[in-house]
Protein backbone atom coordinates (compact mmCIF):
# COMPACT_ATOMS: atom_id res chain seq x y z
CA UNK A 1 22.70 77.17 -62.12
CA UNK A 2 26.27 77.89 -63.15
CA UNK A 3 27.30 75.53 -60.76
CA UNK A 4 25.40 73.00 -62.66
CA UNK A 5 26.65 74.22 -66.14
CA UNK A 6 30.52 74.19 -64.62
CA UNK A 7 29.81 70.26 -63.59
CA UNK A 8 28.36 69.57 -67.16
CA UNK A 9 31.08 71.08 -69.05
CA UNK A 10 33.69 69.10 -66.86
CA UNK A 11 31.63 66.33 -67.45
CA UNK A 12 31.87 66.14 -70.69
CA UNK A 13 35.70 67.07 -71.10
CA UNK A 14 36.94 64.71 -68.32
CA UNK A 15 37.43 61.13 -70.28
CA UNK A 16 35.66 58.19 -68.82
CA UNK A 17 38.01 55.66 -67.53
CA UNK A 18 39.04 53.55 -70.62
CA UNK A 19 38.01 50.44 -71.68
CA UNK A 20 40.55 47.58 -71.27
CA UNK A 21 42.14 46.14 -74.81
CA UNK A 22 41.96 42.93 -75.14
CA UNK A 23 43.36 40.17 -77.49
CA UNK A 24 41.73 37.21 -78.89
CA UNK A 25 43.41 33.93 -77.89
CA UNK A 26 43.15 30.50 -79.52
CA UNK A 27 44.39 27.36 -78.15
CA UNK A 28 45.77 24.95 -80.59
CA UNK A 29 45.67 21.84 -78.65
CA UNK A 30 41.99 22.17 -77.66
CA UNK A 31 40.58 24.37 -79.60
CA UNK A 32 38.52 26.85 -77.65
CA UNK A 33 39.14 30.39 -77.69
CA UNK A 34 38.48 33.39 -75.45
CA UNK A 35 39.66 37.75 -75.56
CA UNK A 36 42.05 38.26 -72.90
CA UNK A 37 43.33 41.53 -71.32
CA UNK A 38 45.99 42.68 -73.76
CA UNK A 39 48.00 43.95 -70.93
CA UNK A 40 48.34 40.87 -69.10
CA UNK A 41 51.80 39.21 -69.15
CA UNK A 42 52.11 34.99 -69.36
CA UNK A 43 54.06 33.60 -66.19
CA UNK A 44 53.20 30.21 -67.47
CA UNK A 45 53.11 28.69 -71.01
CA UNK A 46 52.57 24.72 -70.47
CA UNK A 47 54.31 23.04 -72.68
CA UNK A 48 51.75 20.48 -73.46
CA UNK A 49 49.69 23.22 -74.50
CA UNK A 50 46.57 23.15 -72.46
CA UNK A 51 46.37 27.23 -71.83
CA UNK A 52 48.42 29.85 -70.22
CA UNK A 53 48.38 31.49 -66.83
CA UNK A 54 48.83 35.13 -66.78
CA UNK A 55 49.04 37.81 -64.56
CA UNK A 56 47.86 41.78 -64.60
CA UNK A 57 50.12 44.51 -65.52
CA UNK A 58 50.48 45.45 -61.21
CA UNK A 59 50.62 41.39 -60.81
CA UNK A 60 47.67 41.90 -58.23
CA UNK A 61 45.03 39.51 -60.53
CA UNK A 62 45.83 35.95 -61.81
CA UNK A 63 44.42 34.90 -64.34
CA UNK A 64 44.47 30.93 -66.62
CA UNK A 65 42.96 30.19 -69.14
CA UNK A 66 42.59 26.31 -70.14
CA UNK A 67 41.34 23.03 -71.14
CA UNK A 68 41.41 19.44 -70.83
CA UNK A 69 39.77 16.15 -70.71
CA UNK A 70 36.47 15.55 -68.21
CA UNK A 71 38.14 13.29 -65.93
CA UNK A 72 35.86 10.49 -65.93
CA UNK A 73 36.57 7.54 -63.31
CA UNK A 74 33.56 5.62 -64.19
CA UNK A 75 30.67 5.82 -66.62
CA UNK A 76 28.62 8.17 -64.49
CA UNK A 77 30.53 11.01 -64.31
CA UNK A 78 28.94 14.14 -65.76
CA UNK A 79 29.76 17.39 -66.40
CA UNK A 80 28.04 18.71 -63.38
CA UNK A 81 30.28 16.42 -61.02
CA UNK A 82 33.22 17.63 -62.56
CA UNK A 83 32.04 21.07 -61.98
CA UNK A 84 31.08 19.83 -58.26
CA UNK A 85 35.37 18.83 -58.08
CA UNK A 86 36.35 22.11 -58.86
CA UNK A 87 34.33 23.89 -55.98
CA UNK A 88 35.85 21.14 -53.81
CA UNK A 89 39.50 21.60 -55.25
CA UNK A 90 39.07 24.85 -54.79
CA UNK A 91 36.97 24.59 -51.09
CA UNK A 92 40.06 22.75 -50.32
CA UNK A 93 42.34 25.50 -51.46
CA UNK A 94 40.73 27.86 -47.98
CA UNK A 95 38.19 29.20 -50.98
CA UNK A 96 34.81 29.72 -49.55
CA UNK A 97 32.65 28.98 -53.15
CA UNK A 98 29.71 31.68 -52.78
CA UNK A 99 27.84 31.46 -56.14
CA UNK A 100 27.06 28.71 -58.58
CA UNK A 101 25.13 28.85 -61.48
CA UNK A 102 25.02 25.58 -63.91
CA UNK A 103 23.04 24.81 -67.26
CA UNK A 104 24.07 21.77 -69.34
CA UNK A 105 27.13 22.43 -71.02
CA UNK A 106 28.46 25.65 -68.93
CA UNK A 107 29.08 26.76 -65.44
CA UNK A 108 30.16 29.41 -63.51
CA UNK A 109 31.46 30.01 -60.07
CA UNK A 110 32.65 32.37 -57.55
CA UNK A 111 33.80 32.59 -53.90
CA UNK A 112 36.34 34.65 -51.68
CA UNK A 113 39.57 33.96 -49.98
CA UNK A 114 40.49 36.57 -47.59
CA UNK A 115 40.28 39.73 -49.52
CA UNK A 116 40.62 38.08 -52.89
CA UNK A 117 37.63 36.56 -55.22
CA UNK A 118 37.93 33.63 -57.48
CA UNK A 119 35.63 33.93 -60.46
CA UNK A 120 35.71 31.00 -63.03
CA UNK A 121 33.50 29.62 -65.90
CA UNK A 122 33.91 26.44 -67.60
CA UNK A 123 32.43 25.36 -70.85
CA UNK A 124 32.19 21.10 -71.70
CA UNK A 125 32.31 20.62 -75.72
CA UNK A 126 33.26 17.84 -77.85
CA UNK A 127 32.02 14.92 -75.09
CA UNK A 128 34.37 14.69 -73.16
CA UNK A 129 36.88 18.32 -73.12
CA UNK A 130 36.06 21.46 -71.17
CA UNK A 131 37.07 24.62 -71.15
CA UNK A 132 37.67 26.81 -68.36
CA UNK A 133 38.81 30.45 -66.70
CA UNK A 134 39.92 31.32 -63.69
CA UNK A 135 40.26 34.62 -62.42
CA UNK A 136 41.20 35.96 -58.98
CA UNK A 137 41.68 39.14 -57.80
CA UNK A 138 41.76 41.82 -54.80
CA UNK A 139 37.88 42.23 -53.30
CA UNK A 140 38.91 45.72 -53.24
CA UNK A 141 39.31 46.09 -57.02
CA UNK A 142 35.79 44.22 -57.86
CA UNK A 143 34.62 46.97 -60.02
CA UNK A 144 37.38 46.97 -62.13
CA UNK A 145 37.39 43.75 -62.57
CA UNK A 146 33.64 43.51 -63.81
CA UNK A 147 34.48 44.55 -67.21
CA UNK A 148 36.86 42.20 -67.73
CA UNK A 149 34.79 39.14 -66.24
CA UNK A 150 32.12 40.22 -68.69
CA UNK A 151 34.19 39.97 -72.11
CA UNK A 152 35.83 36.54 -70.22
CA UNK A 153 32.42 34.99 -69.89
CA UNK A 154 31.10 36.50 -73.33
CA UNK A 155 34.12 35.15 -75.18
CA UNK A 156 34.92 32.03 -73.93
CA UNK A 157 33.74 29.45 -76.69
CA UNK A 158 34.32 26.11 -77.79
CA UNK A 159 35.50 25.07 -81.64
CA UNK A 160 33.33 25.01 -84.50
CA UNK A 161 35.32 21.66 -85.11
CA UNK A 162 36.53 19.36 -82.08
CA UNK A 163 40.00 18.54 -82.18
């Protein structure tokens, strides 16, 4: 019994591990928007202004955050074959794609590379624009990662006006 009441003072002394900050980013060019960790640093800031890429404080996770035009080479492409190009670009990359999941107007995707996972959503808005993450990160760190995918996928949203 007192070993019990020793664990459940501890318990409640001991801080769970914190919540990561986050920042609320808005791209000017095309509009959508999405909270990204406050921590991370940009490596790259396009100057045509179609997202950022970014890494982790450590520099062990990657993360970009962006958007562009569906590339359309004829009048049947859809959002779903664009979606079906990024698991090949990707497939082509030596990324095995291991989970899809696609409704109208979003998707999301995962696979593994080695010890690293790849998890991405895109969003299509305005016609013909999309908007997309991209995460990867050490298999080993997959649990601390899950909060962050969460508030990525939760966040990511297109304008209330298209550009």
């Amino acid at each position: 019994m007192l070993r019990f009441a020793f664990l459940l003072l501890v318990s409640s002394v001991v801080p769970a591990a914190a919540a990561p900050a986050f920042k609320h980013y808005q791209n000017e060019r095309f509009g959508f928007s999405v909270d990204i960790p406050a921590d991370y640093k940009i490596v790259v800031d396009p100057a045509n202004g179609d997202g950022l890429a970014l890494a982790s404080p450590d520099g062990s996770a990657n993360l970009t955050v962006s958007a562009g035009h569906i590339f359309v080479t004829d009048e049947a492409q859809t959002f779903p074959q664009e979606v079906a190009s990024s698991h090949e670009f990707w497939t082509k990359k030596g990324w095995k794609i291991t989970y899809k999941k696609l409704g109208a107007s979003w998707a999301n995707y995962s696979g593994r590379k080695g010890d690293r996972i790849l998890y991405a959503r895109v969003i299509a808005y305005c016609g013909d624009l999309e908007g997309t993450f991209e995460l990867d990160y050490p298999a080993a760190q997959q649990k601390r990662y899950e909060p962050i995918i969460a508030r990525l996928n939760r966040t990511l949203k297109a304008p209330k006006q298209c550009p």
